[in-house]
Protein backbone atom coordinates (compact mmCIF):
# COMPACT_ATOMS: atom_id res chain seq x y z
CA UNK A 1 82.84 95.76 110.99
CA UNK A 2 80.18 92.97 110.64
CA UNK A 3 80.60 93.25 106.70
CA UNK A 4 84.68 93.46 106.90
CA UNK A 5 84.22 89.73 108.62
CA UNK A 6 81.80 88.07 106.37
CA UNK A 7 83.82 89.71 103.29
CA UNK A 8 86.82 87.81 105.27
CA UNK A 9 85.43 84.78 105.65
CA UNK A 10 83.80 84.36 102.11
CA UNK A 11 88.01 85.55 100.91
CA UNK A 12 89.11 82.88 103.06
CA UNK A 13 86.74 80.31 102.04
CA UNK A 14 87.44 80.66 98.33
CA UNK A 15 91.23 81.10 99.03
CA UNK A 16 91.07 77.37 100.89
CA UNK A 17 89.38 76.08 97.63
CA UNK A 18 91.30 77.82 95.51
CA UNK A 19 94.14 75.97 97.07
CA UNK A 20 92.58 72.32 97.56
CA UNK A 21 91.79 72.77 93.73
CA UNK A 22 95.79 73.95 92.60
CA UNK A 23 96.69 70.71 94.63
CA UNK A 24 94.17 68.16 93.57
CA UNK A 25 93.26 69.21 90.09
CA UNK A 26 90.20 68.17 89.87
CA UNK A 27 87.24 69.80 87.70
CA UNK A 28 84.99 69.54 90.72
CA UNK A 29 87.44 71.70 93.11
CA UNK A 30 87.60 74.53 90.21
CA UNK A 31 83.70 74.68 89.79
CA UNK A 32 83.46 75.43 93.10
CA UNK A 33 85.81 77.81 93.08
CA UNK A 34 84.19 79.63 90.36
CA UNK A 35 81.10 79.56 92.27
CA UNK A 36 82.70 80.82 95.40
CA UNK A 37 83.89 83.94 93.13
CA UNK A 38 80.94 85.10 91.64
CA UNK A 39 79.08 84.44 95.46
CA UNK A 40 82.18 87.10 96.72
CA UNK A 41 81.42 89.52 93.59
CA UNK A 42 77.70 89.26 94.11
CA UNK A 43 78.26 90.38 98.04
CA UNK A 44 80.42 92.85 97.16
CA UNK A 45 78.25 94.37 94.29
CA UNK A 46 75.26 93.92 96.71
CA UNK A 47 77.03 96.28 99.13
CA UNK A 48 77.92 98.59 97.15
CA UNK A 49 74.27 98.80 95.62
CA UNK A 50 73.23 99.45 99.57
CA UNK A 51 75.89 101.95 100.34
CA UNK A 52 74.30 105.32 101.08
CA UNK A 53 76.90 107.22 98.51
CA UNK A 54 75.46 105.02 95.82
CA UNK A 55 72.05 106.14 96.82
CA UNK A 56 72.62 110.17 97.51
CA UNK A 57 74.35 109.72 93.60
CA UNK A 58 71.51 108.11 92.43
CA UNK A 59 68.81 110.42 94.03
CA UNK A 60 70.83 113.34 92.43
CA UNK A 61 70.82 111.70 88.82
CA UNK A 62 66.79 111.31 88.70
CA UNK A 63 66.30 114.42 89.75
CA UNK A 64 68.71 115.72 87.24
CA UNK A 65 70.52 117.69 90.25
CA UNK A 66 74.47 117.73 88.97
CA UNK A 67 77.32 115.53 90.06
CA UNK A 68 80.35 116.96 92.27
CA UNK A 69 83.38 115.83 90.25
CA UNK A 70 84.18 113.32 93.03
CA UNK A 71 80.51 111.98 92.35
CA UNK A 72 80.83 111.46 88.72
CA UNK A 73 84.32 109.93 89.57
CA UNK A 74 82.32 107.39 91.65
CA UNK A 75 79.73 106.82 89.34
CA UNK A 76 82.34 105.92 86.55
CA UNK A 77 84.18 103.51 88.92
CA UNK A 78 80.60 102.07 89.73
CA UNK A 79 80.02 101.77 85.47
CA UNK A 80 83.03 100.99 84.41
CA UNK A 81 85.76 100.76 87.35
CA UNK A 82 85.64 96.73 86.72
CA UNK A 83 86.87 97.31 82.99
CA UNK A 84 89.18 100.12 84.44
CA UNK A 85 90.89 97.47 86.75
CA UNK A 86 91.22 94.50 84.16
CA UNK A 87 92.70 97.05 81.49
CA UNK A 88 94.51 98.20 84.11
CA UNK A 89 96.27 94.84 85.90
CA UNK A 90 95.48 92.27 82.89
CA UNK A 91 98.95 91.17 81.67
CA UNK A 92 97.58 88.46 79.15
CA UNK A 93 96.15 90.78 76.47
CA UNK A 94 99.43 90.77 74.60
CA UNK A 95 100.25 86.74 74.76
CA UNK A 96 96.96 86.14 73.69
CA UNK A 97 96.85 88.10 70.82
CA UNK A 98 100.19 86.51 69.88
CA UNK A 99 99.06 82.90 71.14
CA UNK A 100 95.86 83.43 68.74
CA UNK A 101 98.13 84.77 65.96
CA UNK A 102 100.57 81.93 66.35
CA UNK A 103 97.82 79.48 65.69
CA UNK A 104 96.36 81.21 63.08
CA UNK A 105 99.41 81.50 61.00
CA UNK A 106 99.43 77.20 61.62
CA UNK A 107 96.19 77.06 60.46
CA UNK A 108 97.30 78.65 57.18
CA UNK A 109 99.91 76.47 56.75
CA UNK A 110 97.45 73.56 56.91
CA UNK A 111 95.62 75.82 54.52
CA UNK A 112 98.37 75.83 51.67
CA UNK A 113 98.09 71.77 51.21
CA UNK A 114 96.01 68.89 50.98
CA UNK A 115 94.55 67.47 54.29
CA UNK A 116 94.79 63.98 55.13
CA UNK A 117 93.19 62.64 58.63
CA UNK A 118 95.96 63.56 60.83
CA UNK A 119 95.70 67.11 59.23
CA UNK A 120 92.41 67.41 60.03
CA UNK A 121 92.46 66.28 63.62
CA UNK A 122 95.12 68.77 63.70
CA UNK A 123 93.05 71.84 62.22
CA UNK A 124 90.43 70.07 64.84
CA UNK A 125 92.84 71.26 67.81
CA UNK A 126 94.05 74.05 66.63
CA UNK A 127 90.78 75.66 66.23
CA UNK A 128 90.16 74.93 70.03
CA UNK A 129 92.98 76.48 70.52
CA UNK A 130 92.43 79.83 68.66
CA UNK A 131 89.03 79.85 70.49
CA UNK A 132 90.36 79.53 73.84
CA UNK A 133 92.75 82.63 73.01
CA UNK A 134 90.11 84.40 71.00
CA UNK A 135 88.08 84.95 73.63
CA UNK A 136 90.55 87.28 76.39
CA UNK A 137 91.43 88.47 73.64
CA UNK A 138 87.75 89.72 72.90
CA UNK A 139 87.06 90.66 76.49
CA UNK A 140 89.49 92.41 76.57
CA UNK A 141 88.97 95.23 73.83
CA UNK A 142 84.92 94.77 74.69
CA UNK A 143 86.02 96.48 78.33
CA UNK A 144 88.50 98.92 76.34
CA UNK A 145 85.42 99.85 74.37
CA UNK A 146 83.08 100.41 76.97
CA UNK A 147 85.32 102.32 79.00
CA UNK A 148 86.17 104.79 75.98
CA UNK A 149 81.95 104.75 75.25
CA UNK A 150 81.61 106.06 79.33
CA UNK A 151 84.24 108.65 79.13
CA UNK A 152 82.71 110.27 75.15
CA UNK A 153 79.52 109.94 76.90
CA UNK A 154 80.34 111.65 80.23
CA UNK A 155 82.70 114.13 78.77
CA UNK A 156 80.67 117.47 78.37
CA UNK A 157 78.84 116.33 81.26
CA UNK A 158 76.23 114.14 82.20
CA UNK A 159 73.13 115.29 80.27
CA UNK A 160 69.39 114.82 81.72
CA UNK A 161 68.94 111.72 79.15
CA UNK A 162 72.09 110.21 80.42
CA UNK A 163 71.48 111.42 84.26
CA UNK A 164 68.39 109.02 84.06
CA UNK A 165 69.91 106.09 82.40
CA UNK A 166 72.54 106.43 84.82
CA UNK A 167 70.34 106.37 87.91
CA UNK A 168 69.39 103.09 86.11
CA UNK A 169 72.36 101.11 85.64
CA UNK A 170 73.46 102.45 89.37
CA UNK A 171 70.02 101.09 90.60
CA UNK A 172 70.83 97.40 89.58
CA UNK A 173 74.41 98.04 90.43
């Protein structure tokens, strides 16, 4: 019950900010924010590294003893349930891709003709812009990929190789 509170409190804390920040806009409010998140993620990565499943799973892999289906299930969402969930719930895949396509085809339009100043300040911009949507973009097929490398790897079954790298990445879970 202890953990349910502190995981409440640490919510609520970065909820209030989240807030504050929405209402005051300021670059300050956001960092801490941002902070605030990856001190929640840490905690709850943290307890799941101590959580005696993760362990049992872990002692199983190094001694190359094989998984329950349950257990691989729970090593995958330990692996890869993060990408899982953001393929899963992230709605912005599609307007970024068109976002970065949008710019892209402005960009070639600045292409087709000479470029005075204003052009270039312009092109200036724009490639901001095509960065900032480049990069969900690219996050999000990097967790598509790693979630199709788990399941190829896991499919025939978790091999002794495998087993021990495995036990690895669940160690520093």
């Amino acid at each position: 019950m202890a953990d349910d509170q502190v995981f409440s409190i640490k919510m609520k804390d970065a909820l209030d900010m989240a807030t504050r920040s929405f209402e005051a806009e300021s670059s300050e409010g956001y960092g801490i924010l941002g902070e605030q998140m990856e001190e929640l993620e840490t905690m709850a990565i943290e307890y799941l590294h101590d959580h005696e499943d993760c362990k049992a799973i872990v002692k199983k892999l190094e001694l190359g003893d094989p998984l329950t289906p349950d257990e691989v299930e729970t090593v995958k969402q330990f692996v890869v349930g993060d990408a899982y969930d953001y393929l899963k719930y992230d709605d912005n895949f599609d307007r970024s891709k068109a976002e970065l396509k949008r710019v892209l085809d402005e960009i070639r339009e600045l292409q087709s003709k000479p470029l005075d100043l204003d052009e270039i300040m312009h092109l200036g911009v724009l490639c901001k812009e095509a960065s900032s949507a480049a990069k969900p973009t690219a996050y999000y097929m990097e967790q598509k990929e790693r979630v199709r490398k788990f399941e190829e790897a896991t499919r025939g079954g978790i091999d002794r190789e495998s087993a021990r790298i495995l036990a690895g990445i669940l160690r520093r879970v």
